[in-house]
Protein backbone atom coordinates (compact mmCIF):
# COMPACT_ATOMS: atom_id res chain seq x y z
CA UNK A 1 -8.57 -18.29 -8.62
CA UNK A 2 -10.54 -19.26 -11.59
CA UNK A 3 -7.97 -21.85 -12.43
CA UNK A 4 -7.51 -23.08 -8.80
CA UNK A 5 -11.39 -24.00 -8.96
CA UNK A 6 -12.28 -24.44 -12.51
CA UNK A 7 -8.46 -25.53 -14.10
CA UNK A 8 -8.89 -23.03 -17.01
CA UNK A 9 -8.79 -19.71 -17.16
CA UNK A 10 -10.31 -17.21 -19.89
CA UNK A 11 -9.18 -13.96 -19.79
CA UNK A 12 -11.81 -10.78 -20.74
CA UNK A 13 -10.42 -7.80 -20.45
CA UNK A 14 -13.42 -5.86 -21.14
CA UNK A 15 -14.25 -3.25 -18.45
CA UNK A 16 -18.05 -3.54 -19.31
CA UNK A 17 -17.65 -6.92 -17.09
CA UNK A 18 -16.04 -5.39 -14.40
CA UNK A 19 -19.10 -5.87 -11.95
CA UNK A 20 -19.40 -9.42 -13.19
CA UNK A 21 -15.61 -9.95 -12.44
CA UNK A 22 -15.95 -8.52 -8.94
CA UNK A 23 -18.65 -10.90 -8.27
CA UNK A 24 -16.92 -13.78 -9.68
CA UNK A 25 -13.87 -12.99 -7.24
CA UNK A 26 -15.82 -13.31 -4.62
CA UNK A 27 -17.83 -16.61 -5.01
CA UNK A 28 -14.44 -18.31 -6.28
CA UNK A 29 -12.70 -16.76 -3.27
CA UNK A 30 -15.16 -19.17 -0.86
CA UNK A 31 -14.08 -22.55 -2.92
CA UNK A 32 -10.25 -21.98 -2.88
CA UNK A 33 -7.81 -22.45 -0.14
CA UNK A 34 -6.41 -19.80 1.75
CA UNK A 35 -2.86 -19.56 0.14
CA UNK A 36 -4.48 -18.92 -3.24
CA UNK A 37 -7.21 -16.06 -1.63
CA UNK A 38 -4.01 -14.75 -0.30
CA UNK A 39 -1.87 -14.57 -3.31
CA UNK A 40 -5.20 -13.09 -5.13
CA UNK A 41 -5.77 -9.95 -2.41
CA UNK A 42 -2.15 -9.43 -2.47
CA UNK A 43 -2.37 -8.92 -6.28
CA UNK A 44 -5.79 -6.95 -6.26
CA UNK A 45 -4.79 -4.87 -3.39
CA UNK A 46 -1.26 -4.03 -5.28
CA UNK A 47 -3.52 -2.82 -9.05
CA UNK A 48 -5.59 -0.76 -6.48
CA UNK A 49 -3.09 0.96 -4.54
CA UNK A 50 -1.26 1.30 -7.92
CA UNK A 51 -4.66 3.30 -10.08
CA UNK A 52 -5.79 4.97 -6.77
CA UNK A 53 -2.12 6.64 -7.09
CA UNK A 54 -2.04 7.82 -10.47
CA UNK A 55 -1.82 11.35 -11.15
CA UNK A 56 -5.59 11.30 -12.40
CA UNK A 57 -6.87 9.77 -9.57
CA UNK A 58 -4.84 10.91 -6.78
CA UNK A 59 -6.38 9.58 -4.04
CA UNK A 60 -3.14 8.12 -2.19
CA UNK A 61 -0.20 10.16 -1.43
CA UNK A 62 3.28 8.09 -3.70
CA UNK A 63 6.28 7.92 -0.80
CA UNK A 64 9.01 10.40 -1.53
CA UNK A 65 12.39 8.49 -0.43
CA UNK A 66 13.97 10.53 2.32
CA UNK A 67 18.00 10.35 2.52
CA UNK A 68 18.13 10.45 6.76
CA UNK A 69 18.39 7.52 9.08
CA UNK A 70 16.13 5.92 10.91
CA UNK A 71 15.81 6.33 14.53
CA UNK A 72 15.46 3.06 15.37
CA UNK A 73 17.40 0.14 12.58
CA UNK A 74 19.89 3.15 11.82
CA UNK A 75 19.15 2.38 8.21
CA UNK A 76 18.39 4.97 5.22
CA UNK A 77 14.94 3.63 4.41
CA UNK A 78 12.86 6.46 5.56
CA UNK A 79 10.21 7.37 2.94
CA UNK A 80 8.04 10.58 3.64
CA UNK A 81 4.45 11.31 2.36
CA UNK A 82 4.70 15.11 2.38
CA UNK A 83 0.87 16.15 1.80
CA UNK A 84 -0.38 13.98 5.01
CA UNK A 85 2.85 15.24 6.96
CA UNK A 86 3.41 11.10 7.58
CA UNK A 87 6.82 9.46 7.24
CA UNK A 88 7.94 5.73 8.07
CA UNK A 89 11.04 3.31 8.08
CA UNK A 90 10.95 0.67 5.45
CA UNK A 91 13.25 -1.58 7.18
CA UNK A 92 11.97 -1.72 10.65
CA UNK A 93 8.46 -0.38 10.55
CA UNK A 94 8.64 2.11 12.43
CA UNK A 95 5.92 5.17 11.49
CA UNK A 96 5.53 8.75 12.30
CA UNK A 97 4.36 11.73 12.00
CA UNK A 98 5.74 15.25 10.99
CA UNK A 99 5.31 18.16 13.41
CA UNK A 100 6.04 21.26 11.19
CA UNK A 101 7.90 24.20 13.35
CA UNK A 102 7.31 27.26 13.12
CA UNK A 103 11.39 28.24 14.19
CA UNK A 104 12.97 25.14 13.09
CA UNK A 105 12.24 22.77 9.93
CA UNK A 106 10.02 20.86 12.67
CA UNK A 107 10.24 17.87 14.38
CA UNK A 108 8.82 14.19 13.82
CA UNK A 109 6.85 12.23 16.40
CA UNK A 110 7.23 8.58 15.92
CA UNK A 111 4.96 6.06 17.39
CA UNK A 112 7.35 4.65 19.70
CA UNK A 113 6.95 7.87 21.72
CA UNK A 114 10.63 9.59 20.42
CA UNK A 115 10.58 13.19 18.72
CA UNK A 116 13.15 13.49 16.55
């Protein structure tokens, strides 16, 4: 963003700054357009999701690829987050939940209203 409003960037890595940086985000986040705020919170959001699931941190549950089919596209892009009991479809969208059983493996509830 610095470059969209400024046309140079200078790159400090220090982490002492990294108050300064957030504040600077936001103030050039008002003078650019909205492709380039865009394109910035895409990036930010991507480091954040990234540190808040590192083993250290663990804060977010990493997706465990699941080899079933989805319900609904009848594609194998079903990736399960095991700790929450949440799973979800990368190809259509389509979420749920997993109902553990106490006979069976369990079921899953998605939010279209089908247990599988």
């Amino acid at each position: 963003m610095a470059h969209a409003v400024h046309g140079r960037y200078i790159w400090d890595p220090a982490y002492r700054h990294a108050a300064r940086t957030l504040t600077a985000i936001s103030r050039l986040a008002e003078a650019c357009d909205h492709d380039t705020v865009s394109n910035a919170t895409r990036l930010i959001n991507s480091r954040v999701t990234a540190i808040m699931q590192l083993p250290a941190v663990d804060l977010e549950e990493r997706p465990r690829k699941h080899p079933g089919l989805c319900t609904q596209c009848g594609r194998c892009m079903l990736s399960t987050y095991p700790r929450s009991g949440r799973v979800a479809c990368l190809g259509c969208g389509l979420k749920g939940q997993i109902m553990p059983g106490t006979v069976s493996d369990g079921c899953v509830q998605w939010e279209d209203g089908t247990i599988t």
